[in-house]
N, C-alpha and C. Protein backbone atom coordinates (compact mmCIF):
# COMPACT_ATOMS: atom_id res chain seq x y z
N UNK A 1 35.44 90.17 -24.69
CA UNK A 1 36.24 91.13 -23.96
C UNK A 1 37.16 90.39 -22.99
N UNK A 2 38.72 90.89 -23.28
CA UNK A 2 39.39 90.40 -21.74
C UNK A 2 39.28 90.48 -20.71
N UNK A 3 39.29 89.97 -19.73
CA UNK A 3 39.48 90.71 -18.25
C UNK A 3 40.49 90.22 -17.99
N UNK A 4 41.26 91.33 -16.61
CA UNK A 4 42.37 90.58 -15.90
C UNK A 4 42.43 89.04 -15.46
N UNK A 5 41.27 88.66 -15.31
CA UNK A 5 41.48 87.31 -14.89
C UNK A 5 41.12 85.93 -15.74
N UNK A 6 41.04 86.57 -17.36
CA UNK A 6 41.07 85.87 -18.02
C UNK A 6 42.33 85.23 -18.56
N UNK A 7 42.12 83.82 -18.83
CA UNK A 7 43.22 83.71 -19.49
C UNK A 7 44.01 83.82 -21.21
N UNK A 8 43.44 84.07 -21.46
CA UNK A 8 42.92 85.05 -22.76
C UNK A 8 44.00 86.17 -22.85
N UNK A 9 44.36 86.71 -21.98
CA UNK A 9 45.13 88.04 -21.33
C UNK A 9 46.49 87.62 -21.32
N UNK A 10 47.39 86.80 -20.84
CA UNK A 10 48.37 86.60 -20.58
C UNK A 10 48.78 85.66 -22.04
N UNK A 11 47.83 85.20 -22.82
CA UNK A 11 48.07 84.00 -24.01
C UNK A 11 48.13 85.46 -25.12
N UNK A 12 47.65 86.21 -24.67
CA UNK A 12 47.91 87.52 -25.92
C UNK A 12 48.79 88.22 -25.85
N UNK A 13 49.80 88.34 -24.48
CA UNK A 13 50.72 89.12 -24.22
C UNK A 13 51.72 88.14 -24.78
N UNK A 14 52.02 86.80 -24.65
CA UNK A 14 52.76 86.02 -24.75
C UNK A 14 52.65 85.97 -26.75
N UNK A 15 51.76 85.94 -26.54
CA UNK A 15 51.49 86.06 -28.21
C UNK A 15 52.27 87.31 -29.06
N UNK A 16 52.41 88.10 -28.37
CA UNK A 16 52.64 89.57 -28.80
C UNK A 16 54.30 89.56 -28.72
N UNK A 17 54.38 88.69 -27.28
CA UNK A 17 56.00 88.62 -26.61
C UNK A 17 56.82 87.95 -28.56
N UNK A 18 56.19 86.39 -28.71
CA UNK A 18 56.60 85.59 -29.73
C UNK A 18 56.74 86.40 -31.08
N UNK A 19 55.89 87.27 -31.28
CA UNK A 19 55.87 88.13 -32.48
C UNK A 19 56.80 89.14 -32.81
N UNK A 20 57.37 89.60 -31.79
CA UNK A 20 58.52 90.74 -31.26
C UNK A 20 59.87 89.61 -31.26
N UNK A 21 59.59 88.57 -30.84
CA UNK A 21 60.90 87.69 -31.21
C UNK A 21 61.39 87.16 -32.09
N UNK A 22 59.92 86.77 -33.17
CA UNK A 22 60.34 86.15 -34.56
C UNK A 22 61.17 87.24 -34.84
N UNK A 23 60.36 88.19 -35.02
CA UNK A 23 60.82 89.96 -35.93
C UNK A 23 61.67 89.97 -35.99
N UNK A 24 62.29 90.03 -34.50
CA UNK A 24 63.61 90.43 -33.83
C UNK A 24 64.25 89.03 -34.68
N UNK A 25 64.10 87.94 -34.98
CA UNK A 25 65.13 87.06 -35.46
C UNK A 25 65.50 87.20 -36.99
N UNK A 26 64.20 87.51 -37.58
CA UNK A 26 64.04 87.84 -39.03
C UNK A 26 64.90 88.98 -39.67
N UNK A 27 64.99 89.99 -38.69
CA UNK A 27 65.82 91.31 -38.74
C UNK A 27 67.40 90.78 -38.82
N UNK A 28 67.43 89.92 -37.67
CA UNK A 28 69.04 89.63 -37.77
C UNK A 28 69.53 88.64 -39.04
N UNK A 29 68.44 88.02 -38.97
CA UNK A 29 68.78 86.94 -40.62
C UNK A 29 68.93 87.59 -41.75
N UNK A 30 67.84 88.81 -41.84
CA UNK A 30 67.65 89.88 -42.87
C UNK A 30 69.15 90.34 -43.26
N UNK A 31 69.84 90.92 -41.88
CA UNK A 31 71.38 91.50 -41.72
C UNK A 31 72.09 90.48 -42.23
N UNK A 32 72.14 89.47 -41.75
CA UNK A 32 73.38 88.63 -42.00
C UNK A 32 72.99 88.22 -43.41
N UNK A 33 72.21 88.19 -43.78
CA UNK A 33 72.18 87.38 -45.24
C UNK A 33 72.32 89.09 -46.29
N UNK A 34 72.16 89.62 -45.55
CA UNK A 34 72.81 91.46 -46.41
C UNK A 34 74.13 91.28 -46.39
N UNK A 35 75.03 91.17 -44.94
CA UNK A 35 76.09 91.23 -44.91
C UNK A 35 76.81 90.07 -46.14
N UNK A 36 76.46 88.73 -45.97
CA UNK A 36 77.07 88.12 -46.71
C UNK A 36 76.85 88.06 -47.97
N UNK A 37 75.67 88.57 -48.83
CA UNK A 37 76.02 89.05 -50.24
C UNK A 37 76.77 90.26 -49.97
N UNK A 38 77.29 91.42 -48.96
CA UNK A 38 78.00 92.31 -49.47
C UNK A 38 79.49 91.34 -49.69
N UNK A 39 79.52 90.17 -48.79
CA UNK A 39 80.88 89.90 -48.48
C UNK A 39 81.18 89.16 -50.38
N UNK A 40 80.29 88.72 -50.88
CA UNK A 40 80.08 87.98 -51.71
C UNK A 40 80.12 89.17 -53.24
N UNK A 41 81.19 89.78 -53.68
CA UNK A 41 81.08 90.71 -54.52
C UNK A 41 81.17 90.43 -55.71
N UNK A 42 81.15 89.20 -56.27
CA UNK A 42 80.85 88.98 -57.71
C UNK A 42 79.30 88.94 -57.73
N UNK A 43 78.52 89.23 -59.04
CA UNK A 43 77.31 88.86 -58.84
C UNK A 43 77.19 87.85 -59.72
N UNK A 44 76.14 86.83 -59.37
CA UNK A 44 76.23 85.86 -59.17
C UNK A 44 74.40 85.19 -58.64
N UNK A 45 74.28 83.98 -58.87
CA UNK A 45 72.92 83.38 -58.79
C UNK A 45 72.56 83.10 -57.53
N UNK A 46 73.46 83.20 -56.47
CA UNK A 46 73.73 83.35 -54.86
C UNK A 46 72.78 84.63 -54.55
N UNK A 47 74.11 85.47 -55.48
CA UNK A 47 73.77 86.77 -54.06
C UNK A 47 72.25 87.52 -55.35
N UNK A 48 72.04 86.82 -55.81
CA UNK A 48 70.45 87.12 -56.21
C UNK A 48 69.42 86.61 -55.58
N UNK A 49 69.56 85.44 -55.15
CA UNK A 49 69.07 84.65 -54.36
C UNK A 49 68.98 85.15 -53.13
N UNK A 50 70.41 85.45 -52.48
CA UNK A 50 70.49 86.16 -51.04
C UNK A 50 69.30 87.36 -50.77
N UNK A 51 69.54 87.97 -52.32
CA UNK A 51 68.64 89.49 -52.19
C UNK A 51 67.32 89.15 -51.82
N UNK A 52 67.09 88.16 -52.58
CA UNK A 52 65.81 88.25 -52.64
C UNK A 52 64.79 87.22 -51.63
N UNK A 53 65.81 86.82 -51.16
CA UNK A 53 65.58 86.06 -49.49
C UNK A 53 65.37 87.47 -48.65
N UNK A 54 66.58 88.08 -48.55
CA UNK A 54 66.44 89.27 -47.95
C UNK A 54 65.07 89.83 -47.68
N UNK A 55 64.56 90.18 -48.81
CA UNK A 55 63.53 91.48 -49.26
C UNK A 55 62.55 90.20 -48.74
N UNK A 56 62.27 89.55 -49.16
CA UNK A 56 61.34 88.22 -48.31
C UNK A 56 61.22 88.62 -46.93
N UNK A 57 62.04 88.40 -46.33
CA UNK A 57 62.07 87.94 -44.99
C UNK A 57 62.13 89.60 -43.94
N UNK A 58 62.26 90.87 -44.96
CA UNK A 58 61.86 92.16 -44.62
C UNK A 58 60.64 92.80 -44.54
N UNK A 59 59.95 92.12 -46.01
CA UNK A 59 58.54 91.97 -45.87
C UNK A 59 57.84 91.13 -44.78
N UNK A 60 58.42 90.05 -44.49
CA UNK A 60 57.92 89.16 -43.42
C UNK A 60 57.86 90.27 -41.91
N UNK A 61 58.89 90.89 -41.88
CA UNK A 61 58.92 91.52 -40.93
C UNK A 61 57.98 92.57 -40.43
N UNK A 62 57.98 93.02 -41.58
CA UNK A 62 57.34 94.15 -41.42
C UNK A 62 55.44 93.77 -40.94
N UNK A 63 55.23 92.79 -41.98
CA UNK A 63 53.64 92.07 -41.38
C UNK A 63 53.74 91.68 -40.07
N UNK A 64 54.87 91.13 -39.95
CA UNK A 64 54.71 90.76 -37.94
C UNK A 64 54.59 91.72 -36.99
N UNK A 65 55.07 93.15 -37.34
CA UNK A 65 55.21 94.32 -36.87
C UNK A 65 54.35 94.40 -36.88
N UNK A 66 53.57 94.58 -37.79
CA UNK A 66 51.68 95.11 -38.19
C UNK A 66 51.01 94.59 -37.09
N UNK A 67 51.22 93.11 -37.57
CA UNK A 67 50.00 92.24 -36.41
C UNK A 67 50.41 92.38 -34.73
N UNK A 68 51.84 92.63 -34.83
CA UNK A 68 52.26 93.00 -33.07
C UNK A 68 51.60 94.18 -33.18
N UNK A 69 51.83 95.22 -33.69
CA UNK A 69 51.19 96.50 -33.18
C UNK A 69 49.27 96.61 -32.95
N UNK A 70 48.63 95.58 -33.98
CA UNK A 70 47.82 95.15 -33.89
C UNK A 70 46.86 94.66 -32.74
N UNK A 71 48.02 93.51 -32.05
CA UNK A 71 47.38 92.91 -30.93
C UNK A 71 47.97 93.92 -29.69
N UNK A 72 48.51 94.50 -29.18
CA UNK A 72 49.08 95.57 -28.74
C UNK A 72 48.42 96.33 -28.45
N UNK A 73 47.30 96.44 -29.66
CA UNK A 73 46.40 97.76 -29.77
C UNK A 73 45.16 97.23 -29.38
N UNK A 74 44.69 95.49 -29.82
CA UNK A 74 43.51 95.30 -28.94
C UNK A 74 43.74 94.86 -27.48
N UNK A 75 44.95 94.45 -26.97
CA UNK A 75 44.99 94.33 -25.47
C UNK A 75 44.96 95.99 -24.84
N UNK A 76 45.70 96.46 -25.46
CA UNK A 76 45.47 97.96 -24.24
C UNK A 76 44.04 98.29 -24.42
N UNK A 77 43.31 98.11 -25.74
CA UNK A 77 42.22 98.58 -25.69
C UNK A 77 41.44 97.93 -24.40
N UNK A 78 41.10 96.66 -24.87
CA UNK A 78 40.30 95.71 -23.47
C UNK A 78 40.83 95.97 -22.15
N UNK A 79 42.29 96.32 -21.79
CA UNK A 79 42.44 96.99 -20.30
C UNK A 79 41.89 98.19 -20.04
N UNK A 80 41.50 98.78 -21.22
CA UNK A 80 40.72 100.09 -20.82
C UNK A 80 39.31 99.88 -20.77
N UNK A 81 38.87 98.31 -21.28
CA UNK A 81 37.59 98.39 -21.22
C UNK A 81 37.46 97.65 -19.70
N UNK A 82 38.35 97.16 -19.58
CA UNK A 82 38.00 96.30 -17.89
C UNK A 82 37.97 97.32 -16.72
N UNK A 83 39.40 98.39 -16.82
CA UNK A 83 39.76 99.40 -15.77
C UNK A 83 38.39 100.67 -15.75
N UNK A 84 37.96 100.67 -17.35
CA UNK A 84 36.91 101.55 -16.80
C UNK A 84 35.28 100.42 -16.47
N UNK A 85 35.33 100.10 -16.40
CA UNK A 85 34.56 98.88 -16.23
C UNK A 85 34.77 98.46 -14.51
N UNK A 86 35.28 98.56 -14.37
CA UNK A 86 35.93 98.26 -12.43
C UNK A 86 35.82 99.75 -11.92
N UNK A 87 36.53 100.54 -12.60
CA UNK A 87 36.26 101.79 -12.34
C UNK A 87 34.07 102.44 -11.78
N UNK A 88 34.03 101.82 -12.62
CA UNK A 88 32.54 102.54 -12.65
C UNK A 88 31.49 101.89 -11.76
């Protein structure tokens, strides 16, 4: 279990912070590598490639989402186990 004064607590928020940033980078790579097979209108062994980098790196996203919402969900949990825990 966390407590506030573990350090455990702040290495999971930070953890959670990094996971929300890959995402957030993966999303924009996701875009730009969309945008540039649209820019790219012959088809071609590229923009098959592009696609399917794409759909890669959407799926990637989406698991990082998972596991952020994940750890998200066991830190608030353990603040509720500390606050009612101090509480009582």
């Amino acid at each position: 279990m966390l407590s506030l004064s573990s350090p455990l607590l702040p290495l999971s928020l930070l953890l959670l912070l990094l996971l929300f940033l890959l995402s957030l980078l993966l999303s924009v790579l996701s875009l730009l590598l969309l945008l540039l097979s649209l820019l790219l209108l012959t088809p071609s062994l590229l923009l098959l490639l592009l696609s399917f980098l794409s759909l890669v790196l959407s799926l990637l996203l989406l698991l990082l989402s998972f596991l952020s919402s994940l750890l998200s969900l066991l830190t608030k949990l353990s603040l509720v186990r500390v606050i009612s825990i101090i509480l009582t």
